[in-house]
Protein backbone atom coordinates (compact mmCIF):
# COMPACT_ATOMS: atom_id res chain seq x y z
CA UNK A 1 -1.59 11.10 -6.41
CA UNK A 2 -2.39 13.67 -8.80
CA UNK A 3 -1.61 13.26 -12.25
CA UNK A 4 1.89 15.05 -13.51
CA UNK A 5 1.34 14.56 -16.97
CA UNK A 6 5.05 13.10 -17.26
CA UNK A 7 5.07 10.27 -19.69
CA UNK A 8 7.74 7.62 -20.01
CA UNK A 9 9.78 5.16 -18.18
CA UNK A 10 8.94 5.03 -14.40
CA UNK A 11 6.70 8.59 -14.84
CA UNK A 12 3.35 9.67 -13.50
CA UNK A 13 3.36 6.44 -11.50
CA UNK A 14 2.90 7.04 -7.52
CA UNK A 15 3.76 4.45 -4.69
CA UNK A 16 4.41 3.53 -1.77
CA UNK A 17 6.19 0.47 -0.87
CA UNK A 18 7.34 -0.75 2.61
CA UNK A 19 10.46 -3.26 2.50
CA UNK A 20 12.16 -5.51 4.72
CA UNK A 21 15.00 -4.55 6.32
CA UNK A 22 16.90 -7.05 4.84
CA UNK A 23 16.27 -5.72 1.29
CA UNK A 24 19.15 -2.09 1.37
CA UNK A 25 21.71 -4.90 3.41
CA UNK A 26 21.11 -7.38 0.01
CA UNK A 27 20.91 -5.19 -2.29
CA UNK A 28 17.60 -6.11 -3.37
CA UNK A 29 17.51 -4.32 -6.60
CA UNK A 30 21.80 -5.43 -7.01
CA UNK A 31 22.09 -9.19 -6.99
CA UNK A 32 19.04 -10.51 -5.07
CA UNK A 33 15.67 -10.05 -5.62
CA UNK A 34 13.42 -10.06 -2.23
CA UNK A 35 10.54 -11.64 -4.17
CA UNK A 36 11.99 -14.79 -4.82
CA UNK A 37 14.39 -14.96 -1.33
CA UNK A 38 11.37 -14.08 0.72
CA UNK A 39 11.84 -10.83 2.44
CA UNK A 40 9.00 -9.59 0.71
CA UNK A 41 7.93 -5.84 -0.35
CA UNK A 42 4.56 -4.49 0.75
CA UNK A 43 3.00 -2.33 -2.67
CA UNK A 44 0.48 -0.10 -0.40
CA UNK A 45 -0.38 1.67 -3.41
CA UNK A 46 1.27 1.37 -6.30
CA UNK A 47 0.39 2.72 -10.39
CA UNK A 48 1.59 0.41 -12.53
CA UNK A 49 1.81 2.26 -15.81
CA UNK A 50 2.69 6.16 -16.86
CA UNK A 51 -1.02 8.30 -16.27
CA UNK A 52 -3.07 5.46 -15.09
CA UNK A 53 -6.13 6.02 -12.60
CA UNK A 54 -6.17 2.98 -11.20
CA UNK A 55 -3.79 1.74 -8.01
CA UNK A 56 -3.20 -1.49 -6.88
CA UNK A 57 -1.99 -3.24 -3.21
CA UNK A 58 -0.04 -6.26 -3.08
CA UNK A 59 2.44 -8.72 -1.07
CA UNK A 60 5.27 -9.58 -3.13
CA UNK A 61 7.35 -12.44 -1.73
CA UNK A 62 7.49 -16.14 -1.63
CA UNK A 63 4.00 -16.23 -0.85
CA UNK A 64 2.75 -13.48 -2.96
CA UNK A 65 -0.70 -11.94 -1.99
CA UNK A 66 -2.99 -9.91 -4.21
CA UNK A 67 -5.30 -10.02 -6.57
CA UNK A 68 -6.52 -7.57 -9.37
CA UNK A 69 -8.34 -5.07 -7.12
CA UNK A 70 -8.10 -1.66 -7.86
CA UNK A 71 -8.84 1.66 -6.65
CA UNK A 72 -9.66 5.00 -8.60
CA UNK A 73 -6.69 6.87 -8.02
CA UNK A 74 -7.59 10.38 -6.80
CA UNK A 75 -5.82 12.57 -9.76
CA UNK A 76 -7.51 16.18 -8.75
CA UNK A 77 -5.82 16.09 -4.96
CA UNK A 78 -3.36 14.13 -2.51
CA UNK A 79 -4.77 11.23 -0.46
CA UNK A 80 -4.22 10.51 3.68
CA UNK A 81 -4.27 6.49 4.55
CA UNK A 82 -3.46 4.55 7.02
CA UNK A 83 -1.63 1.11 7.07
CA UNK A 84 -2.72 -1.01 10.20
CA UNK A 85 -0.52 -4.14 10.09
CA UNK A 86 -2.32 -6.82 12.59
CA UNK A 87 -0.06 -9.88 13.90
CA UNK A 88 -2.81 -11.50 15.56
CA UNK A 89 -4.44 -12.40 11.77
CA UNK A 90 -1.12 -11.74 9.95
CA UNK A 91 -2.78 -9.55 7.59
CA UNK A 92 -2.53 -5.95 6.69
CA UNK A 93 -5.58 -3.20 6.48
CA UNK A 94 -4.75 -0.24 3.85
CA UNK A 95 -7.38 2.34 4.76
CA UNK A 96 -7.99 5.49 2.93
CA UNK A 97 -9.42 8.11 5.10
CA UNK A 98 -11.06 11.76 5.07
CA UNK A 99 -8.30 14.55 4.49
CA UNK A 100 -9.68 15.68 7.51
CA UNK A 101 -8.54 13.00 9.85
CA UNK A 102 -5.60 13.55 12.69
CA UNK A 103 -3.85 11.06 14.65
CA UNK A 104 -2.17 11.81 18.48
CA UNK A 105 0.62 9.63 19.19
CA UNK A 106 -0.77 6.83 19.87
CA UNK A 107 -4.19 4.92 19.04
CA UNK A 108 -5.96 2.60 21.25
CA UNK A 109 -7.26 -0.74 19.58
CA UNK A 110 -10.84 0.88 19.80
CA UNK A 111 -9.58 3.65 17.54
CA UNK A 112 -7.83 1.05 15.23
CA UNK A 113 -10.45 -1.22 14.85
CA UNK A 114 -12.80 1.94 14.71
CA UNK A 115 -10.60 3.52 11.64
CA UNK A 116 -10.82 -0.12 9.66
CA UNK A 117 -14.86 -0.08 10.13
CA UNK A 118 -15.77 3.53 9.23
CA UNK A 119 -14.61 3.47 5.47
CA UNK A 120 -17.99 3.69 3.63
CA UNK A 121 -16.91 2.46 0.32
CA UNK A 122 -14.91 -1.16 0.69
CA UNK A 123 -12.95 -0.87 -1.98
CA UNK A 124 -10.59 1.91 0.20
CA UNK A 125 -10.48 -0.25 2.88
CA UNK A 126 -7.86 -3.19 1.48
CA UNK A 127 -7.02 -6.45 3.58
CA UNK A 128 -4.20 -8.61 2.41
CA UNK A 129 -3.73 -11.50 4.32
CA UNK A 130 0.01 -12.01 4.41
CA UNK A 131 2.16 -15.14 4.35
């Protein structure tokens, strides 16, 4: 997420989203809009304005999710997280996590749960309860 020092429309402003399937087959950003059909869109991080430091997570949808939590954006270097969605609680853990930090190809639910509890600061470790 470092800064680019682009200004204007859409510039200097990292994301990253995860959509529905159904949102490419509807054209989401055509004729529909997945935020008010329900499909939803997942904001995992998202900067919400040219050169801003701070990122925000959300669920966008019929039930949107969210609030006005915000984490300093790390503008000096990239960032590794993890997204650990959990069906059991329908709700979705964003965790930020050392640079450092390697995954095999698969993780146990020890490891999972074990990722989620070892952030030190909560704010990097976002829950959004989804609909």
């Amino acid at each position: 997420m470092p800064l680019t020092g682009k200004t204007g429309f859409n510039m200097d402003m990292p994301a990253a989203w995860i959509l529905n399937a159904e949102v490419p087959r509807t054209m989401q950003y055509g004729a529909c809009s997945c935020w008010a059909s329900g499909c939803g869109e997942m904001d995992v991080f998202e900067v919400l304005n040219s050169g801003n430091t701070k990122a925000i997570s959300a669920w966008h949808g019929l039930n949107s999710k969210g609030d006005s939590n915000w984490f300093q954006r790390p503008t000096d270097k990239t960032m590794k997280a993890a997204v650990f969605l959990d069906g059991s609680s329908s709700s979705v853990h964003i965790v930020v996590l050392p640079d450092s930090t390697n995954f095999g190809t698969s993780l146990t639910d020890a490891q999972v749960t074990a990722f989620i509890n070892s952030v030190q600061n909560p704010a990097l470790n976002i829950k959004v309860s989804l609909p």
